[in-house]
C-alpha atoms as a PDB file:
ATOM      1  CA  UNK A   1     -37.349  52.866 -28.597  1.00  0.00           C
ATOM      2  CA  UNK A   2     -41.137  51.471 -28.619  1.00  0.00           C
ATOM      3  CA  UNK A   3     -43.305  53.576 -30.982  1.00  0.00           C
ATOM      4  CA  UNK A   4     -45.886  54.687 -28.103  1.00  0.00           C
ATOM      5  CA  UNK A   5     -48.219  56.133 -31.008  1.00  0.00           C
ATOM      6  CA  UNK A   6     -48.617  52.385 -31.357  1.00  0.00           C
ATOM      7  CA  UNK A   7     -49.257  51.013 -28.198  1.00  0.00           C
ATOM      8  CA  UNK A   8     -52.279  53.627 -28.051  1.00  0.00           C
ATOM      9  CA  UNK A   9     -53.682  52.514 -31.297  1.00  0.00           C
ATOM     10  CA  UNK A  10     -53.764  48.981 -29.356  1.00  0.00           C
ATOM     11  CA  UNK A  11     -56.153  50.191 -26.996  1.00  0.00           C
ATOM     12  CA  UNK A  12     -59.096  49.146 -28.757  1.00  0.00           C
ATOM     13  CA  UNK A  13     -57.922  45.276 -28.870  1.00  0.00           C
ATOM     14  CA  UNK A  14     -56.654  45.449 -25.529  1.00  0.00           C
ATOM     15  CA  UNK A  15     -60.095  45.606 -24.750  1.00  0.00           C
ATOM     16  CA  UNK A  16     -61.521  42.798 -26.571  1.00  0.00           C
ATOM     17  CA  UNK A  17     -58.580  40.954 -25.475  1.00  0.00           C
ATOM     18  CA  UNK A  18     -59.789  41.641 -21.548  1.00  0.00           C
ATOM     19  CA  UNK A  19     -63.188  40.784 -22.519  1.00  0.00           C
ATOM     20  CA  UNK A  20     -62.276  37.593 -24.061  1.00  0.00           C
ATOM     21  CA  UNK A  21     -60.481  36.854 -21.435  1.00  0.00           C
ATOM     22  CA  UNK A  22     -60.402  37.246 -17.446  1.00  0.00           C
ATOM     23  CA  UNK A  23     -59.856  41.321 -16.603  1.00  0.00           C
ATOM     24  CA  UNK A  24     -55.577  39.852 -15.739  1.00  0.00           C
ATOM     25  CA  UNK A  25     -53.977  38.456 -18.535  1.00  0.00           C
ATOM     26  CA  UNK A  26     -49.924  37.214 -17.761  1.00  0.00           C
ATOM     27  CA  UNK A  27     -48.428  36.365 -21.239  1.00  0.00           C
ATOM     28  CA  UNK A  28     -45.794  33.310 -19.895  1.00  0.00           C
ATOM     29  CA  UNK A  29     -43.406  30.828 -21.339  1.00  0.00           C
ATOM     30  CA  UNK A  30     -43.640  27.857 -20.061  1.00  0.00           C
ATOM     31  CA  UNK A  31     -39.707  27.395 -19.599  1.00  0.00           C
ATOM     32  CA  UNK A  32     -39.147  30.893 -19.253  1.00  0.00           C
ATOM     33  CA  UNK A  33     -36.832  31.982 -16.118  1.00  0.00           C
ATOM     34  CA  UNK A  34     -38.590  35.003 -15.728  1.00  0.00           C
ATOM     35  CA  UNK A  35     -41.802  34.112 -16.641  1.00  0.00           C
ATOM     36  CA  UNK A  36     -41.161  31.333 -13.881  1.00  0.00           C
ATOM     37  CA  UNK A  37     -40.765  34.327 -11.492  1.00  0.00           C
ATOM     38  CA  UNK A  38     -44.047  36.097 -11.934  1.00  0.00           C
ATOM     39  CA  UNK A  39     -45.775  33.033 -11.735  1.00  0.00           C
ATOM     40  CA  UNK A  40     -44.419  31.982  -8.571  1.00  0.00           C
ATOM     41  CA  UNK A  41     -45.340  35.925  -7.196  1.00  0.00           C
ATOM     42  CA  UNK A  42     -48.833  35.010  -8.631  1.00  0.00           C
ATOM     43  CA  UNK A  43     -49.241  31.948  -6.315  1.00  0.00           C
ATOM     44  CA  UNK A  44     -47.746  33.444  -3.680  1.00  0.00           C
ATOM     45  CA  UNK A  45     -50.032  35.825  -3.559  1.00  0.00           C
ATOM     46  CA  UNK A  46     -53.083  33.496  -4.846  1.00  0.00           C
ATOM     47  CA  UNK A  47     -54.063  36.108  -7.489  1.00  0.00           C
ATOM     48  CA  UNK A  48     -56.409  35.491 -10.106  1.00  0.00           C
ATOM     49  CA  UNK A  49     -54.889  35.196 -13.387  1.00  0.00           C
ATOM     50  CA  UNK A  50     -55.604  33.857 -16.616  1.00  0.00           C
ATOM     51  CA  UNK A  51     -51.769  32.875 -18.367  1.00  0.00           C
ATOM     52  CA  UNK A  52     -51.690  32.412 -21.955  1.00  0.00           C
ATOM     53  CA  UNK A  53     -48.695  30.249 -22.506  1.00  0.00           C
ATOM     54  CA  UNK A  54     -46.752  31.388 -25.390  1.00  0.00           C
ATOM     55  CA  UNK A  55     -44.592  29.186 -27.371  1.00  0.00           C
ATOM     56  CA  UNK A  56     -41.656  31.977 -28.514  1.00  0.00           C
ATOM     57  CA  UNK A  57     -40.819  30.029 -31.415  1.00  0.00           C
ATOM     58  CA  UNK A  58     -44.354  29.799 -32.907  1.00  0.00           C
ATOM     59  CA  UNK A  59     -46.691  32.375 -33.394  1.00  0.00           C
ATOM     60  CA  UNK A  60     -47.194  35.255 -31.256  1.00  0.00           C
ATOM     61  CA  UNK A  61     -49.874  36.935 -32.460  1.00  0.00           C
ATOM     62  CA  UNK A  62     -51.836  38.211 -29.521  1.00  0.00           C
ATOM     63  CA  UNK A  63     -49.183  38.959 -27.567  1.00  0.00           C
ATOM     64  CA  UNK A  64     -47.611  41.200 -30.365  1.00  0.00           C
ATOM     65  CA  UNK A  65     -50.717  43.041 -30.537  1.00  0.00           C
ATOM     66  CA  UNK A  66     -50.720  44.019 -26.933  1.00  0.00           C
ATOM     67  CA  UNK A  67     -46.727  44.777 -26.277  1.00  0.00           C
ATOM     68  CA  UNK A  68     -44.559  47.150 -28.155  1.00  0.00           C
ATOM     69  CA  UNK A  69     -41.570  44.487 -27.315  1.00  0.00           C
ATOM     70  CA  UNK A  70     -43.378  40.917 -27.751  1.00  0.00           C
ATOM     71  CA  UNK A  71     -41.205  39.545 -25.252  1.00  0.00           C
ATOM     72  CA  UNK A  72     -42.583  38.045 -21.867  1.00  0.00           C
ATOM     73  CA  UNK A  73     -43.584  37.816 -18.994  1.00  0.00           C
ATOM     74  CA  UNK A  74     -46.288  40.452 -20.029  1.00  0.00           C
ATOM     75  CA  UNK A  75     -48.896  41.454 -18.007  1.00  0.00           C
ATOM     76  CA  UNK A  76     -52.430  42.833 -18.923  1.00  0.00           C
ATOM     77  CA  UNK A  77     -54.799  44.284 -16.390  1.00  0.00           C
ATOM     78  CA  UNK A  78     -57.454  46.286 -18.440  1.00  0.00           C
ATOM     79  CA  UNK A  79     -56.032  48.767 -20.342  1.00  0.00           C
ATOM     80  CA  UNK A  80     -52.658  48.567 -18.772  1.00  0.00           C
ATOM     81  CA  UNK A  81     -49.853  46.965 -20.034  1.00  0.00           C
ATOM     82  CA  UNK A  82     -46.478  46.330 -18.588  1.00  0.00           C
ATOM     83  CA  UNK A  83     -43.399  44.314 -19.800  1.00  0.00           C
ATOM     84  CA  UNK A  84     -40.714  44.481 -17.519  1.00  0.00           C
ATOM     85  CA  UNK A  85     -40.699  41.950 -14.725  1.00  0.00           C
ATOM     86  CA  UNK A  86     -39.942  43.941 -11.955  1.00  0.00           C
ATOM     87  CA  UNK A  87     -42.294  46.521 -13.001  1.00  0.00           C
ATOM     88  CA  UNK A  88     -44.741  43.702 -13.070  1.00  0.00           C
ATOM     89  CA  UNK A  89     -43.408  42.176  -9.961  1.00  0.00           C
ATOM     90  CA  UNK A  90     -43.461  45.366  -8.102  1.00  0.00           C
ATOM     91  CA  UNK A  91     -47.271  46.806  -9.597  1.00  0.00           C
ATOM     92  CA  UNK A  92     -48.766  43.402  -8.846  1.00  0.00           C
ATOM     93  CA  UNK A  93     -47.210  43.697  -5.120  1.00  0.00           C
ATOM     94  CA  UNK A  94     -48.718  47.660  -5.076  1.00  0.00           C
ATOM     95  CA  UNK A  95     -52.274  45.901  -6.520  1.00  0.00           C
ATOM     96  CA  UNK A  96     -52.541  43.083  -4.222  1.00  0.00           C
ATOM     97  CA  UNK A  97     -50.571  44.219  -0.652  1.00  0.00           C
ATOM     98  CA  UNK A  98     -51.489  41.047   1.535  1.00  0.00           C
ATOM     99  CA  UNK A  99     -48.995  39.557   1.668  1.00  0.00           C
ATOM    100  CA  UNK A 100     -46.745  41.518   0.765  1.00  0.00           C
ATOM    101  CA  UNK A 101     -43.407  40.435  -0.813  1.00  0.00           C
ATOM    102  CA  UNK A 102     -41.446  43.879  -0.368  1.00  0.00           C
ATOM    103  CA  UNK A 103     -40.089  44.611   3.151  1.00  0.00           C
ATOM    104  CA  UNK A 104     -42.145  47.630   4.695  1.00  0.00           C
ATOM    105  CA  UNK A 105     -38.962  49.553   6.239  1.00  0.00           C
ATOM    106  CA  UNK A 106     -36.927  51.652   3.795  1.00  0.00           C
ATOM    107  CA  UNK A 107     -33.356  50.722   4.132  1.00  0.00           C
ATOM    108  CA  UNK A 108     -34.739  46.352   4.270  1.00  0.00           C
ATOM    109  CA  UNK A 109     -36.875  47.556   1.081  1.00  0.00           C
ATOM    110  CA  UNK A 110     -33.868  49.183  -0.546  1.00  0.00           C
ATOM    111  CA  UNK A 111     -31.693  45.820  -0.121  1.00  0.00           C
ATOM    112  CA  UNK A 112     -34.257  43.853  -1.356  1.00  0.00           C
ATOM    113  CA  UNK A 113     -33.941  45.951  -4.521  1.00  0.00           C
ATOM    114  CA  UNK A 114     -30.358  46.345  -4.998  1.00  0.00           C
ATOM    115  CA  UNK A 115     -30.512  42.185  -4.495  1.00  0.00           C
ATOM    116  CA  UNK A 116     -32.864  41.927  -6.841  1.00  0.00           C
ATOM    117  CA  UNK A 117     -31.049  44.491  -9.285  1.00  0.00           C
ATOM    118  CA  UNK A 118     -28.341  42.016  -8.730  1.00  0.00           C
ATOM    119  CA  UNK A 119     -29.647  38.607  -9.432  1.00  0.00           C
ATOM    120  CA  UNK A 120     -31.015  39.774 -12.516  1.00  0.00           C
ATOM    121  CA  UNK A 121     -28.159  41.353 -13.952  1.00  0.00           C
ATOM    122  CA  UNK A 122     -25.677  38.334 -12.475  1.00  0.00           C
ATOM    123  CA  UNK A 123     -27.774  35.330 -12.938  1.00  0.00           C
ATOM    124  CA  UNK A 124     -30.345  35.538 -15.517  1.00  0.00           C
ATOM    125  CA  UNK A 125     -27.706  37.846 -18.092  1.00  0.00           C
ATOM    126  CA  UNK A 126     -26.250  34.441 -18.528  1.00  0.00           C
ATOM    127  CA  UNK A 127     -28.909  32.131 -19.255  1.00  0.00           C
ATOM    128  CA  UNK A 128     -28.744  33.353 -23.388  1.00  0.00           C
ATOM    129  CA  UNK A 129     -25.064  32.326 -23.646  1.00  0.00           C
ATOM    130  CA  UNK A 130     -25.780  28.871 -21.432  1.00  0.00           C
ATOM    131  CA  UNK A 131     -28.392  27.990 -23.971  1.00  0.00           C
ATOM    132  CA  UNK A 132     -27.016  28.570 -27.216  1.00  0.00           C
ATOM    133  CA  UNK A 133     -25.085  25.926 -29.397  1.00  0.00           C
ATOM    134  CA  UNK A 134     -22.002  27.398 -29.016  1.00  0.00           C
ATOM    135  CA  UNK A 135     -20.236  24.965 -26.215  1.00  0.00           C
ATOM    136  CA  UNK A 136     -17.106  27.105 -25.653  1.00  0.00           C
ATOM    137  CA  UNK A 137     -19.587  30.243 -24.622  1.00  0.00           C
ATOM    138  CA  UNK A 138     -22.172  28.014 -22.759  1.00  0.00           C
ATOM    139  CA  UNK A 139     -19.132  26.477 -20.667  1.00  0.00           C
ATOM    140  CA  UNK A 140     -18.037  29.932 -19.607  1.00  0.00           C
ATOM    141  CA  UNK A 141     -21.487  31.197 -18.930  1.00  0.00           C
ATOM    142  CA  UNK A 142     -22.096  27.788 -16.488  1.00  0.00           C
ATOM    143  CA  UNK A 143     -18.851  28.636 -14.913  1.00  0.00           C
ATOM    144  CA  UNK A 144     -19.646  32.391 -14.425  1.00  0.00           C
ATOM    145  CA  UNK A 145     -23.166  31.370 -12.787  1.00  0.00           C
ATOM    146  CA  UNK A 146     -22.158  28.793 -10.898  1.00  0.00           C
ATOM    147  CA  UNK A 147     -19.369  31.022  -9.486  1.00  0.00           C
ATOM    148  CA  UNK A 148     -21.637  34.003  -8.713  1.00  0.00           C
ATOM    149  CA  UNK A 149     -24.370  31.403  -7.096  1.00  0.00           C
ATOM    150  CA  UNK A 150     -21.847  29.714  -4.800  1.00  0.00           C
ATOM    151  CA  UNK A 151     -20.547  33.035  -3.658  1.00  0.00           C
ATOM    152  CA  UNK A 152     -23.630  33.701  -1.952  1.00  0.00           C
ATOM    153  CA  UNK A 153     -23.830  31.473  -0.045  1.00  0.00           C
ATOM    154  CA  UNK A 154     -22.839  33.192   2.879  1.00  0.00           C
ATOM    155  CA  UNK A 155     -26.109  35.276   2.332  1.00  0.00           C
ATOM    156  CA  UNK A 156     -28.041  32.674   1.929  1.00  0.00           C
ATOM    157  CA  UNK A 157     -27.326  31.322   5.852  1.00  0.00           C
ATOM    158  CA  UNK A 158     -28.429  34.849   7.493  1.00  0.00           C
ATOM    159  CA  UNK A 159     -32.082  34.236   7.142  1.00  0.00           C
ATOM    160  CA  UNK A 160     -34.581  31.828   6.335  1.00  0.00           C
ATOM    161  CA  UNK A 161     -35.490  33.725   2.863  1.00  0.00           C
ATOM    162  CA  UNK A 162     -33.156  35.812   1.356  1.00  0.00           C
ATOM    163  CA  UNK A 163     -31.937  38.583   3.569  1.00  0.00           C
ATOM    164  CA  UNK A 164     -34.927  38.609   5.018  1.00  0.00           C
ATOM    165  CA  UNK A 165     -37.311  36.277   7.780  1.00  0.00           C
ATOM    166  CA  UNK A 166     -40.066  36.168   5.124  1.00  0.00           C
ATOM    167  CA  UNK A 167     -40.360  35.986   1.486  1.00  0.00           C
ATOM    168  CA  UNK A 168     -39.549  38.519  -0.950  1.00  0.00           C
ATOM    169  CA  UNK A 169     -39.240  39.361  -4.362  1.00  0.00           C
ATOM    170  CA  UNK A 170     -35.736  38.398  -4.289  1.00  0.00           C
ATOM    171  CA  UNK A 171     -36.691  34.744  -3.682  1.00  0.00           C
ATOM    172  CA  UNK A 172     -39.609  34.438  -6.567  1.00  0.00           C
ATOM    173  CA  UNK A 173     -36.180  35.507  -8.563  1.00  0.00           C
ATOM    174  CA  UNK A 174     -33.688  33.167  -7.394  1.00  0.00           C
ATOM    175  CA  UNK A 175     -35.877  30.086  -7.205  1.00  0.00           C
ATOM    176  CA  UNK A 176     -36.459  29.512 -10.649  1.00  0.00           C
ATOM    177  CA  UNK A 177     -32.856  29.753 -11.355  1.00  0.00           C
ATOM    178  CA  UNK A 178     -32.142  27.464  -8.548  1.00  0.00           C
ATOM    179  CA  UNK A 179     -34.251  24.933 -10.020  1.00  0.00           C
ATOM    180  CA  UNK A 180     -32.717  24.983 -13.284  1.00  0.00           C
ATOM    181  CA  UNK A 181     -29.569  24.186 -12.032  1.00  0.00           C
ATOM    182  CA  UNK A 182     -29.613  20.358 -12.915  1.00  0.00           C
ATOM    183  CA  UNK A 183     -31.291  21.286 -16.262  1.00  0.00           C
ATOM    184  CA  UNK A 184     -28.240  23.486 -17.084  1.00  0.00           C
ATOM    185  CA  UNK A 185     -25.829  20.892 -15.416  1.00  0.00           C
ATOM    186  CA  UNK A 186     -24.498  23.486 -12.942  1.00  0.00           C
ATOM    187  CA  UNK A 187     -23.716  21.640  -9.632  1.00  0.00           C
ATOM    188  CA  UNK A 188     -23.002  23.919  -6.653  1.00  0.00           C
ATOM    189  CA  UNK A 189     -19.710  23.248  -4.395  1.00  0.00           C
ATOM    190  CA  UNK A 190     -20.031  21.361  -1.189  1.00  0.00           C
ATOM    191  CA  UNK A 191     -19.619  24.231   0.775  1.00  0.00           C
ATOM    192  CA  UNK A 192     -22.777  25.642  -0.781  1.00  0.00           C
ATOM    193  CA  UNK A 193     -24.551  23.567   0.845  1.00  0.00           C
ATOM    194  CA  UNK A 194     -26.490  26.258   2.290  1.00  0.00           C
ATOM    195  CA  UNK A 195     -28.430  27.226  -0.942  1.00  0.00           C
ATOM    196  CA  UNK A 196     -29.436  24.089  -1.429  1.00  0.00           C
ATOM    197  CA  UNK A 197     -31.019  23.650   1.778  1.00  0.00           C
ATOM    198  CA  UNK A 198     -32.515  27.466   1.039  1.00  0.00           C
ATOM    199  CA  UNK A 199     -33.818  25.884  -2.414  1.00  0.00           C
ATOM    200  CA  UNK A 200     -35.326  22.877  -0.745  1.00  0.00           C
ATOM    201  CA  UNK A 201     -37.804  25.126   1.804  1.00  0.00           C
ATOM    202  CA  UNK A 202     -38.444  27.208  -1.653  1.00  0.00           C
ATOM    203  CA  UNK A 203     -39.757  23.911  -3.620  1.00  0.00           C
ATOM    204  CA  UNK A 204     -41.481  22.898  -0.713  1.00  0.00           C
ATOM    205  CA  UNK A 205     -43.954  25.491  -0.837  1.00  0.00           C
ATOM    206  CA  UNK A 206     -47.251  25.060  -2.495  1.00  0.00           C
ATOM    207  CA  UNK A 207     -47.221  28.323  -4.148  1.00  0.00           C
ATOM    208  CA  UNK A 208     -43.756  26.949  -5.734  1.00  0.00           C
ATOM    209  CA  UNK A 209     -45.375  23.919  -6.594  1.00  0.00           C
ATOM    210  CA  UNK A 210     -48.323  25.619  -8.288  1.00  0.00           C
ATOM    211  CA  UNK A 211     -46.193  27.595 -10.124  1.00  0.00           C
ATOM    212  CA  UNK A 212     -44.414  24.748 -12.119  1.00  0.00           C
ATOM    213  CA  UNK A 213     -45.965  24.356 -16.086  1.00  0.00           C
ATOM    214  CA  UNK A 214     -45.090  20.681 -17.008  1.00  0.00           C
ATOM    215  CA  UNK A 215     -41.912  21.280 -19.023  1.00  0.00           C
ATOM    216  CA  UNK A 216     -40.536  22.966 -15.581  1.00  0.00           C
ATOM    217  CA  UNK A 217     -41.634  19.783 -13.993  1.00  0.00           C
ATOM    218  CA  UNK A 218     -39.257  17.654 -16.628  1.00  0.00           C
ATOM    219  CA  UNK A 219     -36.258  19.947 -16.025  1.00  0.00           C
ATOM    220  CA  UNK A 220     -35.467  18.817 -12.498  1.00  0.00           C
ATOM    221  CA  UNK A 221     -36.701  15.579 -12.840  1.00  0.00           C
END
């Protein structure tokens, strides 16, 4: 558990840390799945931010000094700091409404979250075990993802975005994984088809596009 006594002794930096900065501070990796995610939200919504791209084999510094986890995405907006990407994802939708990228009516708004819940627990749960050296455990993982993306795919032909006629959280979370897929060397069946036309329309957006960092940019192509 985080020692909260700490993250209120941080208060004092967080503020020079704002000031140095622009108010919104997103701590990213640049190859970073998740990091990937908020960033896309971010152009979506074309909100000011000033990322700090941290290299999570280097030194971390500032973003230890603000976060009781060092871990990222991590956002900073004055003296607030959050750490979890759907908190993020969902405060940043709260703190900029228009457009929004949570369905308005309850029981669309609860799918969107159980989808969500799902994506990251399925998907992203597995991108540890794809990366590491050990080929026997990065096989399986490849397997297991590719199995769980392709079985979607049914989903994926209701709507134009997922589950839903515009775009949602739940599509700033799949993308990035989508677009790893050649990186990883995951190719989807024929008859999934479907999600790669669904990925296509994704990439095609300028908000996607602004989103890539460079190394992204390298993984697909």
């Amino acid at each position: 558990m985080p020692r909260f006594s700490q993250v209120s002794s941080k208060s004092d930096h967080l503020g020079v840390v704002a000031n140095r900065r622009s108010v919104m501070i997103l701590f990213s990796s640049s190859t970073c799945a998740l990091s990937h995610s908020v960033r896309l939200m971010v152009a979506e919504k074309n909100i000011m931010v000033d990322t700090v791209d941290v290299d999570m084999k280097g030194q971390m510094e500032e973003l230890a000094s603000v976060s009781p986890y060092c871990n990222v995405p991590t956002l900073v907006d004055r003296h607030l700091v959050v750490y979890d990407t759907k908190i993020i994802s969902e405060y940043l939708d709260e703190r900029f409404p228009h457009p929004p990228l949570m369905p308005a009516e309850p029981v669309a708004r609860a799918t969107s979250r159980l989808a969500l819940h799902r994506v990251l627990k399925d998907w992203y749960s597995l991108l540890p075990d794809i990366r590491i050296e050990d080929r026997g455990a990065a096989a399986t993982a490849k397997r297991q993802l590719r199995e769980a993306i392709a079985s979607c795919a049914d989903i994926f032909s209701v709507k134009t975005f997922f589950l839903n006629d515009d775009m949602t959280l739940v599509d700033c979370t799949v993308a990035p994984i989508l677009w790893r897929l050649p990186y990883y060397r995951i190719d989807l069946p024929r008859q999934a088809r479907v999600i790669d036309q669904y990925a296509e329309r994704i990439f095609a957006r300028p908000s996607f596009q602004r989103s890539l960092t460079e190394q992204e940019r390298e993984m697909r192509y």
